[in-house]
C-alpha atoms as a PDB file:
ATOM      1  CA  UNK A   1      10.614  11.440  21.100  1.00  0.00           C
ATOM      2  CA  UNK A   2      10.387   8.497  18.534  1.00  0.00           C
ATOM      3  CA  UNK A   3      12.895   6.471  19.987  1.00  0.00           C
ATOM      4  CA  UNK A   4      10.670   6.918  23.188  1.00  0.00           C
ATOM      5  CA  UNK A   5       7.590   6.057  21.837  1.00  0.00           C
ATOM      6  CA  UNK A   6       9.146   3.093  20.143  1.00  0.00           C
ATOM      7  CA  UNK A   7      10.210   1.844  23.678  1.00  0.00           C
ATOM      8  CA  UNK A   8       6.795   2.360  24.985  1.00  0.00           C
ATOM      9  CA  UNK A   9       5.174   0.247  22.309  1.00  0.00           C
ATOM     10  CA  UNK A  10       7.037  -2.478  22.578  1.00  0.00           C
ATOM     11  CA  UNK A  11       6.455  -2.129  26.106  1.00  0.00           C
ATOM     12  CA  UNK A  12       2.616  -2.291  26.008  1.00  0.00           C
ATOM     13  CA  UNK A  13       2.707  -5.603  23.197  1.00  0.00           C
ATOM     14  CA  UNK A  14       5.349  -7.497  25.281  1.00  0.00           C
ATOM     15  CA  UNK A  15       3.688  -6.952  28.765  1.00  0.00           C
ATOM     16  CA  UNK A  16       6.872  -6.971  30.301  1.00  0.00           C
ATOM     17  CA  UNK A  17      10.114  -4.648  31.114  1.00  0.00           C
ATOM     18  CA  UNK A  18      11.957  -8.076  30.922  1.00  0.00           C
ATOM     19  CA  UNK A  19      10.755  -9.127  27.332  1.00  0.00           C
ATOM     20  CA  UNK A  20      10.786  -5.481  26.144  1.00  0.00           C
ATOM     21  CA  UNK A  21      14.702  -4.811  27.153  1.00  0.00           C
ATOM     22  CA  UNK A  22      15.401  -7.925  25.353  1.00  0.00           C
ATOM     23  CA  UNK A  23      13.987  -6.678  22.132  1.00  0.00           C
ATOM     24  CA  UNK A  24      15.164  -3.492  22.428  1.00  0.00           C
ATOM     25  CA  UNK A  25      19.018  -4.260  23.386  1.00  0.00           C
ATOM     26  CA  UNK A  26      18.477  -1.980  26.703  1.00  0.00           C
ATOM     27  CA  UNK A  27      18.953  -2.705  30.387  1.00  0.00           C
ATOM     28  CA  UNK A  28      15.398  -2.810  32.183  1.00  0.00           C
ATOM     29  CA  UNK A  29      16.792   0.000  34.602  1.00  0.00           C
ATOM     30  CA  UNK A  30      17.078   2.157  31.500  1.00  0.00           C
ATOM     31  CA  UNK A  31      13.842   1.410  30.366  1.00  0.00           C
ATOM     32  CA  UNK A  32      12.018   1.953  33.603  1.00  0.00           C
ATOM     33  CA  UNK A  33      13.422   5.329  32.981  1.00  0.00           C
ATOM     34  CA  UNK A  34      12.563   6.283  29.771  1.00  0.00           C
ATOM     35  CA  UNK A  35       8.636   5.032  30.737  1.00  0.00           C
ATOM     36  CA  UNK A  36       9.100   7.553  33.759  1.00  0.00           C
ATOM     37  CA  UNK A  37      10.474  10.324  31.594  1.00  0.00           C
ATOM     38  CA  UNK A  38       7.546  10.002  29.285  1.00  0.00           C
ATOM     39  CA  UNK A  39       4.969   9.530  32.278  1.00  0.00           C
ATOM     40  CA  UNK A  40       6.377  12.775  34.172  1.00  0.00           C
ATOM     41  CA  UNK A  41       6.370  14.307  30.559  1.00  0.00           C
ATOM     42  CA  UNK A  42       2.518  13.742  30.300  1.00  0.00           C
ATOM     43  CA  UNK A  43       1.581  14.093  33.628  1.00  0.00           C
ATOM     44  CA  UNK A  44       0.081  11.226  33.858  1.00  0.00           C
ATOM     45  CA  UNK A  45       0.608   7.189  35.166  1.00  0.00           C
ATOM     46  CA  UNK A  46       0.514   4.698  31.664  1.00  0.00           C
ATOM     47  CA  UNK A  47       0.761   1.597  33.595  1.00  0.00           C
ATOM     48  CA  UNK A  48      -0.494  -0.245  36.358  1.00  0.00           C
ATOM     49  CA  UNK A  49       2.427  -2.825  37.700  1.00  0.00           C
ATOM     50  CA  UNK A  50       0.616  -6.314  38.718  1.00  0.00           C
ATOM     51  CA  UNK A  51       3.626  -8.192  39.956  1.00  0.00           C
ATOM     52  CA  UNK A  52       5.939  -8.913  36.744  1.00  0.00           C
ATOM     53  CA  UNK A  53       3.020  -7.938  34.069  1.00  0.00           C
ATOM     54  CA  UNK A  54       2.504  -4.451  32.894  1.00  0.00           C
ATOM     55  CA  UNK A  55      -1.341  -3.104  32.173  1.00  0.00           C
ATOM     56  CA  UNK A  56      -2.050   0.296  30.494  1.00  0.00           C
ATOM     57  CA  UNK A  57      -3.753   3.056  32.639  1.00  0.00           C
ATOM     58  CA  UNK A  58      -7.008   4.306  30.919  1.00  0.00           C
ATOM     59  CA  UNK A  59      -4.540   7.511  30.037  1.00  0.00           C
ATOM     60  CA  UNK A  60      -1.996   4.544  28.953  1.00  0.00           C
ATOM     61  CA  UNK A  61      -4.475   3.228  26.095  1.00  0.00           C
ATOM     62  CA  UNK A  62      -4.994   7.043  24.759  1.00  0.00           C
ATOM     63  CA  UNK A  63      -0.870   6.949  24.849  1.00  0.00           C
ATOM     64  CA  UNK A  64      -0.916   4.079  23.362  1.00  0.00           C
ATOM     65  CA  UNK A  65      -3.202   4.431  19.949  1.00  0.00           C
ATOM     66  CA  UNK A  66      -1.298   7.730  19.089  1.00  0.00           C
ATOM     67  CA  UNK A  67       2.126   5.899  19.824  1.00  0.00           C
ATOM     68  CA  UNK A  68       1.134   3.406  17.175  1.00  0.00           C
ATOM     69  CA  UNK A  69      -0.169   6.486  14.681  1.00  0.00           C
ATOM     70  CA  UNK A  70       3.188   8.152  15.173  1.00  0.00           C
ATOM     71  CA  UNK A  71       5.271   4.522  14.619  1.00  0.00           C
ATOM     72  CA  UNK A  72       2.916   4.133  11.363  1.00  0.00           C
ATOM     73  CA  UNK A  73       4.107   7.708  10.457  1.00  0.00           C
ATOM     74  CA  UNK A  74       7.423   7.298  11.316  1.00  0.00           C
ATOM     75  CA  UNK A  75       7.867   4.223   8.866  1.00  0.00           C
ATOM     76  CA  UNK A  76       6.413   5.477   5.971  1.00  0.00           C
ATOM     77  CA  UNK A  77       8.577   8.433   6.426  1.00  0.00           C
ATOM     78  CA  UNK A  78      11.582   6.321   6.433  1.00  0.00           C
ATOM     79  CA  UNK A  79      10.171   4.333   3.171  1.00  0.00           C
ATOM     80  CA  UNK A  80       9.771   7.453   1.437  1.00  0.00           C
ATOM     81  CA  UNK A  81      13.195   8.379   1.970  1.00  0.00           C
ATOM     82  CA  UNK A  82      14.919   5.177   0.850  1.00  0.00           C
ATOM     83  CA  UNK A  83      13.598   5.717  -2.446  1.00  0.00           C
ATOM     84  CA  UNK A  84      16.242   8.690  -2.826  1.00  0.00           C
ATOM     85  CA  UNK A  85      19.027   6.635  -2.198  1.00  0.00           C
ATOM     86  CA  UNK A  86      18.396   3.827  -4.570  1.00  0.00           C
ATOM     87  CA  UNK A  87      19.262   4.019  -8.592  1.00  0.00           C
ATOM     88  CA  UNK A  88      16.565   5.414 -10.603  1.00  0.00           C
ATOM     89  CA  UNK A  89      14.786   1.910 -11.771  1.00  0.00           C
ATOM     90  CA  UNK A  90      10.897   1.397 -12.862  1.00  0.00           C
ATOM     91  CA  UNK A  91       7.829   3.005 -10.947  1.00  0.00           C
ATOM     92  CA  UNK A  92       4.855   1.140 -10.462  1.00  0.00           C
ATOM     93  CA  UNK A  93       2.347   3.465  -8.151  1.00  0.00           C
ATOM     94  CA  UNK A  94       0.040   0.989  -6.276  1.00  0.00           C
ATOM     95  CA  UNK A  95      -3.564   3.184  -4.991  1.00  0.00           C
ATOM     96  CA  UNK A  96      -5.058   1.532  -1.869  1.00  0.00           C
ATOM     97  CA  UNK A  97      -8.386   2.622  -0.491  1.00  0.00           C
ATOM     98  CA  UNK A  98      -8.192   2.670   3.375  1.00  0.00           C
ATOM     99  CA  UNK A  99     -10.069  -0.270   4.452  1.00  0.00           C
ATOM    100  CA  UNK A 100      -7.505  -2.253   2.411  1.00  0.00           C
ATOM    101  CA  UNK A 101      -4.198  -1.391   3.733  1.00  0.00           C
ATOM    102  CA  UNK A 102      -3.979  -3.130   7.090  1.00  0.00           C
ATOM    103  CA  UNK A 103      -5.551  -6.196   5.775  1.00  0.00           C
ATOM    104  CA  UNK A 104      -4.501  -6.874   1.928  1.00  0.00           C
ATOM    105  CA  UNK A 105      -2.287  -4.388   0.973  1.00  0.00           C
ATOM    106  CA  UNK A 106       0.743  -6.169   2.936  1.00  0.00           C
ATOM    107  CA  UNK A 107       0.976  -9.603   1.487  1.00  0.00           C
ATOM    108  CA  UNK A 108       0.235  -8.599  -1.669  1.00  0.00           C
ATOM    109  CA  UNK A 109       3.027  -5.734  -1.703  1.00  0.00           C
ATOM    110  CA  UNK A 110       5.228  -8.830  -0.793  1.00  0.00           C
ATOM    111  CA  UNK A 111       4.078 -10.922  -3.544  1.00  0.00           C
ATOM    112  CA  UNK A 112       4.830  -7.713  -5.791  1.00  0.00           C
ATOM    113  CA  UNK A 113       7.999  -6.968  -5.289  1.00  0.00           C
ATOM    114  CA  UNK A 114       9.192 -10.601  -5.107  1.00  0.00           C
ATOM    115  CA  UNK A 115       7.406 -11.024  -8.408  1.00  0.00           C
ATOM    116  CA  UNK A 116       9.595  -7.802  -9.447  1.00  0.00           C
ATOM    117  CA  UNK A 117      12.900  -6.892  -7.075  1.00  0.00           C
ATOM    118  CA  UNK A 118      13.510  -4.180  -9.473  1.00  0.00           C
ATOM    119  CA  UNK A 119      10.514  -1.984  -9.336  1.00  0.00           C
ATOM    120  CA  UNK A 120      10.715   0.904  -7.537  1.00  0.00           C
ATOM    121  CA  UNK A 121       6.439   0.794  -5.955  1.00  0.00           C
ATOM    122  CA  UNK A 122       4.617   3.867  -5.231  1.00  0.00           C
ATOM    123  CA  UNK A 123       1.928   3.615  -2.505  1.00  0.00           C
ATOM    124  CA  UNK A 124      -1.167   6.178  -2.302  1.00  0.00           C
ATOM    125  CA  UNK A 125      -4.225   5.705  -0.430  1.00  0.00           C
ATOM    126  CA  UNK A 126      -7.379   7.411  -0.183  1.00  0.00           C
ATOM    127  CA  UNK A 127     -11.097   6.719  -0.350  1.00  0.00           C
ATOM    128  CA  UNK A 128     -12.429   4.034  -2.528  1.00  0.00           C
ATOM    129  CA  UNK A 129     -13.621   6.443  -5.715  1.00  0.00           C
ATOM    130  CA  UNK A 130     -10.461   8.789  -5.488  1.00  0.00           C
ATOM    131  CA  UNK A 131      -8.384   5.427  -6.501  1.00  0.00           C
ATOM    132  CA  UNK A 132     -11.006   4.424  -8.985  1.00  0.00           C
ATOM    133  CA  UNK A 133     -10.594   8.052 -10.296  1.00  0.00           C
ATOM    134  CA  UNK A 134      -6.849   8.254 -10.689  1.00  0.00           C
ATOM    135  CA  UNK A 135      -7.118   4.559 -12.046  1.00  0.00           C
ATOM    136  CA  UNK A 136      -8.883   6.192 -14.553  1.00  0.00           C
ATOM    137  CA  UNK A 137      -6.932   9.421 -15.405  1.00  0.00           C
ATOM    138  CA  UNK A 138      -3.997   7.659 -15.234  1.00  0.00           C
ATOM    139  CA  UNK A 139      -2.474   8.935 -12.314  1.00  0.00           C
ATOM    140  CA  UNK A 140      -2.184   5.495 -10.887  1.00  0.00           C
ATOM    141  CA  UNK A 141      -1.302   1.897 -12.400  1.00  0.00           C
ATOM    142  CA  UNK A 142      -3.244  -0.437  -9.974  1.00  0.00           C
ATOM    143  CA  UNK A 143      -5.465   0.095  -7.382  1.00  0.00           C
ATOM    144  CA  UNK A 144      -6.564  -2.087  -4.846  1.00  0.00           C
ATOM    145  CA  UNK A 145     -10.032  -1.677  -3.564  1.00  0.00           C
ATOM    146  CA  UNK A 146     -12.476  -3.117  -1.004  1.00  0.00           C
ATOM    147  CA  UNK A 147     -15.419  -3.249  -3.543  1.00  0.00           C
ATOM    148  CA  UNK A 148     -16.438  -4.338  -7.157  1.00  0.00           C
ATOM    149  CA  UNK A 149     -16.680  -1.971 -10.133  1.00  0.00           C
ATOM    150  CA  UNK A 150     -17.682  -2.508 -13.576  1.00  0.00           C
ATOM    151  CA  UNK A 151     -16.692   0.784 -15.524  1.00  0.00           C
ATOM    152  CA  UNK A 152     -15.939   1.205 -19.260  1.00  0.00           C
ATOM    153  CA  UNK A 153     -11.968   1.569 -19.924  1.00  0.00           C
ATOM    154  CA  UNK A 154     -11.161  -0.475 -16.836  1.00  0.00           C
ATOM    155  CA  UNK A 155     -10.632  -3.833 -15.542  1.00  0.00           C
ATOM    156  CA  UNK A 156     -11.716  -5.368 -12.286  1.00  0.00           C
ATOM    157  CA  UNK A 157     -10.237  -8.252 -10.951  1.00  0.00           C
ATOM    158  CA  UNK A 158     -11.969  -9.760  -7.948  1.00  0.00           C
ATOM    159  CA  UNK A 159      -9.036 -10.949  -5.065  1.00  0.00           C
ATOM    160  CA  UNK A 160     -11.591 -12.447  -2.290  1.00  0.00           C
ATOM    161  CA  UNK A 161     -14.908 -12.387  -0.553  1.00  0.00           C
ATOM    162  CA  UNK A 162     -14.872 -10.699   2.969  1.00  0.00           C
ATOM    163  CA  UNK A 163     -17.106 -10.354   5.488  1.00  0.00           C
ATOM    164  CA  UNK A 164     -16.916  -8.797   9.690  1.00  0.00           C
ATOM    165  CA  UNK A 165     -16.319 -11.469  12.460  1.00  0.00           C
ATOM    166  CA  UNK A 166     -16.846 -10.981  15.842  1.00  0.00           C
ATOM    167  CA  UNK A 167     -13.315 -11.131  18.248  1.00  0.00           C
ATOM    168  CA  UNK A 168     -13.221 -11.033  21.784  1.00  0.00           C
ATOM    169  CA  UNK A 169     -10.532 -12.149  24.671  1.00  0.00           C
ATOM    170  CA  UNK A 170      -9.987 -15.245  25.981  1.00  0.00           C
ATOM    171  CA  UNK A 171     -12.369 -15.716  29.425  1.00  0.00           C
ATOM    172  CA  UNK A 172     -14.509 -12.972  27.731  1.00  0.00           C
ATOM    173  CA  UNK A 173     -18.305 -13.458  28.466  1.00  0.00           C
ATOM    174  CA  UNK A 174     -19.302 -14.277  24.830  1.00  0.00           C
ATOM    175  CA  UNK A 175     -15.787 -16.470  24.567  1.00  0.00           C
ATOM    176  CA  UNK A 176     -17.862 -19.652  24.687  1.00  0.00           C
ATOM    177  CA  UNK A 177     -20.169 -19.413  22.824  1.00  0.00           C
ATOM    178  CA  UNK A 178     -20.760 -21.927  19.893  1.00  0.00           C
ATOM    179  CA  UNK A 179     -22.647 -18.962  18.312  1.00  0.00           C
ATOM    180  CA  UNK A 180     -23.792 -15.311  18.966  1.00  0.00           C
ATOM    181  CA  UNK A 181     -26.420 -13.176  17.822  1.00  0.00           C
ATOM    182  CA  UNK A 182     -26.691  -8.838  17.339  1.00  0.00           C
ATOM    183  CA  UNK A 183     -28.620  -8.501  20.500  1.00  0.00           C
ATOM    184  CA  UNK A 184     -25.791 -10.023  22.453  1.00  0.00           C
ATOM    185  CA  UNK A 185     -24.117  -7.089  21.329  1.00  0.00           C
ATOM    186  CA  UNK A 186     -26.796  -4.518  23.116  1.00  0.00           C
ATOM    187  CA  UNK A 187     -25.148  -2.967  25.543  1.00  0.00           C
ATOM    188  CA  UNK A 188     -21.829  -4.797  25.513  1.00  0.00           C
ATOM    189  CA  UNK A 189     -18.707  -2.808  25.798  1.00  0.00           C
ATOM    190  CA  UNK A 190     -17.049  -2.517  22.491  1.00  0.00           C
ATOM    191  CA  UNK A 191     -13.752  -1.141  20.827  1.00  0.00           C
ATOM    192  CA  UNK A 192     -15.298  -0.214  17.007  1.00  0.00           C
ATOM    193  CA  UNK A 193     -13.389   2.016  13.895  1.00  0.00           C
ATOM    194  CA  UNK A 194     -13.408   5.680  13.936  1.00  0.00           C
ATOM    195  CA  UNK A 195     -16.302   8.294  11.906  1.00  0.00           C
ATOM    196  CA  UNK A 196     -15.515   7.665   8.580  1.00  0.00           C
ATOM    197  CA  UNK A 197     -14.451   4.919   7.737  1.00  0.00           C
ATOM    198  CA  UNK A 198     -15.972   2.295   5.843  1.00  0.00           C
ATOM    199  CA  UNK A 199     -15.790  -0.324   8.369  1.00  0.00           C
ATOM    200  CA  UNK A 200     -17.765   2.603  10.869  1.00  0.00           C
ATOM    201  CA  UNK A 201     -20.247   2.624   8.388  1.00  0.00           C
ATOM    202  CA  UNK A 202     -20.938  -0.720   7.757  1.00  0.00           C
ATOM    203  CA  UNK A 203     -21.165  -1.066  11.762  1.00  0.00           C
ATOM    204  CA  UNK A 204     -23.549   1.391  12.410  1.00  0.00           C
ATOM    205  CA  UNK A 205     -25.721   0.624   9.549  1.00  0.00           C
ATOM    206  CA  UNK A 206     -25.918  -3.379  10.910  1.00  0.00           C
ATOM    207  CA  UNK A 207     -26.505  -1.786  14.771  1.00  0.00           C
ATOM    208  CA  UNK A 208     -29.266   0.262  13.524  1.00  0.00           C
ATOM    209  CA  UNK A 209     -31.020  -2.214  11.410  1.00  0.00           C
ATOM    210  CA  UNK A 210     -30.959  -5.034  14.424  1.00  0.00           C
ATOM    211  CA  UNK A 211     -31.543  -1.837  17.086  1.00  0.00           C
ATOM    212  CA  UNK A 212     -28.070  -2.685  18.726  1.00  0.00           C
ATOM    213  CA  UNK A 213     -26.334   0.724  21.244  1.00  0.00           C
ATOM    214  CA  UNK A 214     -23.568  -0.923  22.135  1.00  0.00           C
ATOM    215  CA  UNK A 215     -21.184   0.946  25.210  1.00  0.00           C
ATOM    216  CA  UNK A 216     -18.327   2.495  22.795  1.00  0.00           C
ATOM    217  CA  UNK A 217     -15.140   2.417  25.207  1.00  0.00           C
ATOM    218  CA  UNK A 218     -12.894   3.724  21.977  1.00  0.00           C
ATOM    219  CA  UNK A 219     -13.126   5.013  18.310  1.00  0.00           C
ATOM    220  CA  UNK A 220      -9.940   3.388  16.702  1.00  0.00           C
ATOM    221  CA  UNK A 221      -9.063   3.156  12.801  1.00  0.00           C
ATOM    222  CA  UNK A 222      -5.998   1.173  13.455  1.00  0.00           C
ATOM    223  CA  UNK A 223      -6.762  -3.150  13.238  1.00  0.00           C
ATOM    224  CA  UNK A 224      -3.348  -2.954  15.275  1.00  0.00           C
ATOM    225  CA  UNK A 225      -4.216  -0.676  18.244  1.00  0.00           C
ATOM    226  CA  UNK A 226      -7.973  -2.441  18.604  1.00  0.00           C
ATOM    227  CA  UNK A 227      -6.685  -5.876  18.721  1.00  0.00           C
ATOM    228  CA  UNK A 228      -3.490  -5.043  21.327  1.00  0.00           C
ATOM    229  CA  UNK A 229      -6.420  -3.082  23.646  1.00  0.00           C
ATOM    230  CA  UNK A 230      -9.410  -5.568  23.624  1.00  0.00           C
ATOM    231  CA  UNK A 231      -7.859  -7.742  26.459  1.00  0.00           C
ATOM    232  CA  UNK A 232      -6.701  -4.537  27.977  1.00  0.00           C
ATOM    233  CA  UNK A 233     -10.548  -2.941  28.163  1.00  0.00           C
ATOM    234  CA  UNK A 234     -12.236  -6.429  28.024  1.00  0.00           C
ATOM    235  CA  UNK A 235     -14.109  -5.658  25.282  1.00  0.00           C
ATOM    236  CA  UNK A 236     -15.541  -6.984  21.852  1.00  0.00           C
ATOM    237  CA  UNK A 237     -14.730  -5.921  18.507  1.00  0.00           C
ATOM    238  CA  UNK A 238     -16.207  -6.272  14.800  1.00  0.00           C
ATOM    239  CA  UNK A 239     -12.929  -6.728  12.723  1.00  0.00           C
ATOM    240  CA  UNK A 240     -12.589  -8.234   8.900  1.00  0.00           C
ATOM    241  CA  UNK A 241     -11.898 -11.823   8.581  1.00  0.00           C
ATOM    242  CA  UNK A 242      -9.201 -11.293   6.326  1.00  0.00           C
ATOM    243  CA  UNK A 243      -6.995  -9.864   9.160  1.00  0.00           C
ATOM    244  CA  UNK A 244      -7.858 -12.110  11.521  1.00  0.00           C
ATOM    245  CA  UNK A 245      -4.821 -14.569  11.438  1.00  0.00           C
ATOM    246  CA  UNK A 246      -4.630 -17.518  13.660  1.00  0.00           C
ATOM    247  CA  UNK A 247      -0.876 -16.125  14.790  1.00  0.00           C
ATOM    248  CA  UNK A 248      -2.435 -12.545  15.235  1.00  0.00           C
ATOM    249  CA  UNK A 249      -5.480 -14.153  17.563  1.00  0.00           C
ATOM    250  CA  UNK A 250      -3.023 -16.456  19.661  1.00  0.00           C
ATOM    251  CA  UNK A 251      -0.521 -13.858  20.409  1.00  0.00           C
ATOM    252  CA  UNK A 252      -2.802 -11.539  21.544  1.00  0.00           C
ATOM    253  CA  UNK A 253      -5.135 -13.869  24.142  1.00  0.00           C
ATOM    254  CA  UNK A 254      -8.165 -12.946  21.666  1.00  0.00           C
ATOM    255  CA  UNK A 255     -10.777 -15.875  20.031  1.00  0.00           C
ATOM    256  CA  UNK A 256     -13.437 -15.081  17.250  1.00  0.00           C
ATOM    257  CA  UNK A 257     -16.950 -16.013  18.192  1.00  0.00           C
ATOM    258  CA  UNK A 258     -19.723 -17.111  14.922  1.00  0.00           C
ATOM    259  CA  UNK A 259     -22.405 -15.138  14.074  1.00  0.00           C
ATOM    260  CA  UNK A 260     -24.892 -15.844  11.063  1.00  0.00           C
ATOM    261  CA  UNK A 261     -26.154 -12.198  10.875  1.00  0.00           C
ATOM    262  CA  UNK A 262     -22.266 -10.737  10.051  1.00  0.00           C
ATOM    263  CA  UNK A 263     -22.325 -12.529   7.090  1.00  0.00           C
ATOM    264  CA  UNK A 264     -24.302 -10.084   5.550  1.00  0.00           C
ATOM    265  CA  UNK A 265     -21.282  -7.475   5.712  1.00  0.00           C
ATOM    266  CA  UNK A 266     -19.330  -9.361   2.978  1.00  0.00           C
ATOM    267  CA  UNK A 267     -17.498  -7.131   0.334  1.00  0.00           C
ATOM    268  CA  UNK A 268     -15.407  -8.018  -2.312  1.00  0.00           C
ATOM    269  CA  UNK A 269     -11.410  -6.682  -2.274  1.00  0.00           C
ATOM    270  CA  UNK A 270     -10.883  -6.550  -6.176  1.00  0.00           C
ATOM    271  CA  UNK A 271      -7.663  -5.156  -8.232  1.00  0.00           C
ATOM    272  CA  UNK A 272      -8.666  -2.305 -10.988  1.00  0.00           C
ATOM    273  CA  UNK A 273      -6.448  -1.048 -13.375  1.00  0.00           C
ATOM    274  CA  UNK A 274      -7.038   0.145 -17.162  1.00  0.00           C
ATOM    275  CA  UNK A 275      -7.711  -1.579 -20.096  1.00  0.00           C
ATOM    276  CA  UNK A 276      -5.018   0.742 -22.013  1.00  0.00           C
ATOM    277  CA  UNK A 277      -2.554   1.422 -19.265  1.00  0.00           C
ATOM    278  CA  UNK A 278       1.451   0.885 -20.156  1.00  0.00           C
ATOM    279  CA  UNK A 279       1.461  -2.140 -17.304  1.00  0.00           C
ATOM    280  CA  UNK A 280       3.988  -4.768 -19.193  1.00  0.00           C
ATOM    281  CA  UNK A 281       2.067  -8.383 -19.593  1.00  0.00           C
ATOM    282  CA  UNK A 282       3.938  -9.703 -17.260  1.00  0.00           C
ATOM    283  CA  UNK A 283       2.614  -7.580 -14.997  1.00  0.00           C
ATOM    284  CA  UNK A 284      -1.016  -7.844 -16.150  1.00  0.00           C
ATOM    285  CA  UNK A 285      -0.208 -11.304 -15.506  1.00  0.00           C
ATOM    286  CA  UNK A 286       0.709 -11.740 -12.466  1.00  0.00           C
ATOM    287  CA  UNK A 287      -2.072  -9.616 -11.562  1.00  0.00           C
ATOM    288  CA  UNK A 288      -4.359 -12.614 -13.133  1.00  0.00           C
ATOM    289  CA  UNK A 289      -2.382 -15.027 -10.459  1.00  0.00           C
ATOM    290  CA  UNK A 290      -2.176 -13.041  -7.620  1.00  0.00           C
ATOM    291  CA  UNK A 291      -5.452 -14.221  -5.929  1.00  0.00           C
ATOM    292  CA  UNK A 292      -4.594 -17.771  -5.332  1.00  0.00           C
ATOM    293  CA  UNK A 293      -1.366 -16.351  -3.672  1.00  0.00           C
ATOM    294  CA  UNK A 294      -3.522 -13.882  -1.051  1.00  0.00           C
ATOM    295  CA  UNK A 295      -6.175 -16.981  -0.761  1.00  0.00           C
ATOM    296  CA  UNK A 296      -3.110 -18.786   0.795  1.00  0.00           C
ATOM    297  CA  UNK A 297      -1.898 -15.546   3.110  1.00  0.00           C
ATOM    298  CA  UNK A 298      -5.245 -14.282   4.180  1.00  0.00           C
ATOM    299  CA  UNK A 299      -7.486 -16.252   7.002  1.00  0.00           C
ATOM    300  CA  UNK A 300     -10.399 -16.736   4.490  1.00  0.00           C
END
């Protein structure tokens, strides 16, 4: 089933049997059947064929956003397990709050273990105060966050300034626009993060406070899934700048449109760790430099 879902994936991002077999070393015979198997599996059609281009079925989106979960899943399964077959070497467990992992948790990982080839890193995530806490007992060495503290027995080392931007697809209504405002949001049919994140509450407290009901299509918490279905459902979405790469936006027909009042969603992404942990000052010091490294890798 994983192997399957991996072909249907790369499916849906390439848009075409004939880019897709490439990839994925197959013949596009065999992949036409493996996208039947999993269609008569469901029950359901996932795409529509428009000449040589593929487009996702309403069921094919739903399909779609849990093949991505389940490819997510999948990995850090596989990561988990590498760590058993490697020599025992140095731990270094890195917390992550969940509005930081798609966004900075990936370059800076990079910069971390290029910085040190021999660690063996740790990842946990969880909500913003759980890392703070286990920052604080202890539990974990550094935690990357998508706010500012200032707490006794810890340090807090702001990474960067974010704030929400407004993305939509190419030939989309708004996709002209030299600038937007909320109320051309009223209405509008939008892709926005699932209940509970932090991103869903910043939205809904900015909709409420400018009186915006937008037409929610889909409930997402994956950056990836949103941005491959906004072309798909033609809508809009509110996504952070910081993931918003100029590669990411070209690849994927979508364009970022101003807005003044979005500004007012910024929040800081800082590093915390304590004041008495055992990290060695090399470590402490490349924490100190990593900023100007993520300043250069994120679209700030």
């Amino acid at each position: 089933m994983v192997e399957d879902l991996l072909v249907f994936t790369t499916v849906v991002e390439q848009s075409s049997l004939n880019k897709a077999s490439k990839l994925l070393n197959l013949s596009q015979p065999a992949l036409s059947r493996k996208i039947a198997k999993l269609e008569e599996e469901w029950g359901v059609e996932l795409f529509w064929r428009k000449g040589k281009r593929l487009e996702l079925t309403r069921a094919g989106q739903e399909a779609y956003v849990y093949a991505v979960e389940q490819r997510q899943r999948h990995q850090n399964f596989l990561q988990a397990l590498s760590r058993f077959k490697a020599p025992e070497r140095s731990v270094v467990t890195l917390g992550a709050s969940l509005t930081t992992i798609q966004t900075t948790l990936p370059p800076l990982v990079t910069a971390l273990m290029n910085s040190f080839p021999d660690i063996e890193l740790k990842l946990i995530t969880g909500k913003t105060h759980e890392i703070v806490s286990q920052v604080r007992e202890r539990k974990i060495d550094i935690g990357v966050i998508a706010s500012s503290i200032s707490e006794s027995g810890l340090k807090c080392i702001t990474l960067f300034r974010d704030h929400l931007e407004l993305v939509v697809p190419r030939g989309h209504e708004l996709a002209g626009n030299s600038k937007a405002v909320m109320d051309d949001l009223n209405g509008r049919s939008m892709i926005i993060f699932s209940k509970g994140t932090w991103y869903r509450k910043l939205i809904d407290d900015l909709f409420t406070r400018y009186g915006i009901i937008p037409d929610i299509r889909m409930e997402i918490d994956s950056f990836e899934a949103i941005v491959r279905l906004l072309p798909t459902c033609k809508a809009a979405a509110l996504l952070p700048k910081s993931y918003l790469r100029k590669q990411l936006l070209r690849d994927n027909g979508l364009v970022t449109v101003p807005m003044n009042e979005l500004e007012q969603t910024g929040r800081e992404t800082c590093l915390v760790y304590g004041d008495k942990s055992n990290l060695s000052n090399e470590m402490k010091e490349w924490m100190m430099q990593i900023r100007e490294r993520l300043v250069e890798e994120l679209p700030l």
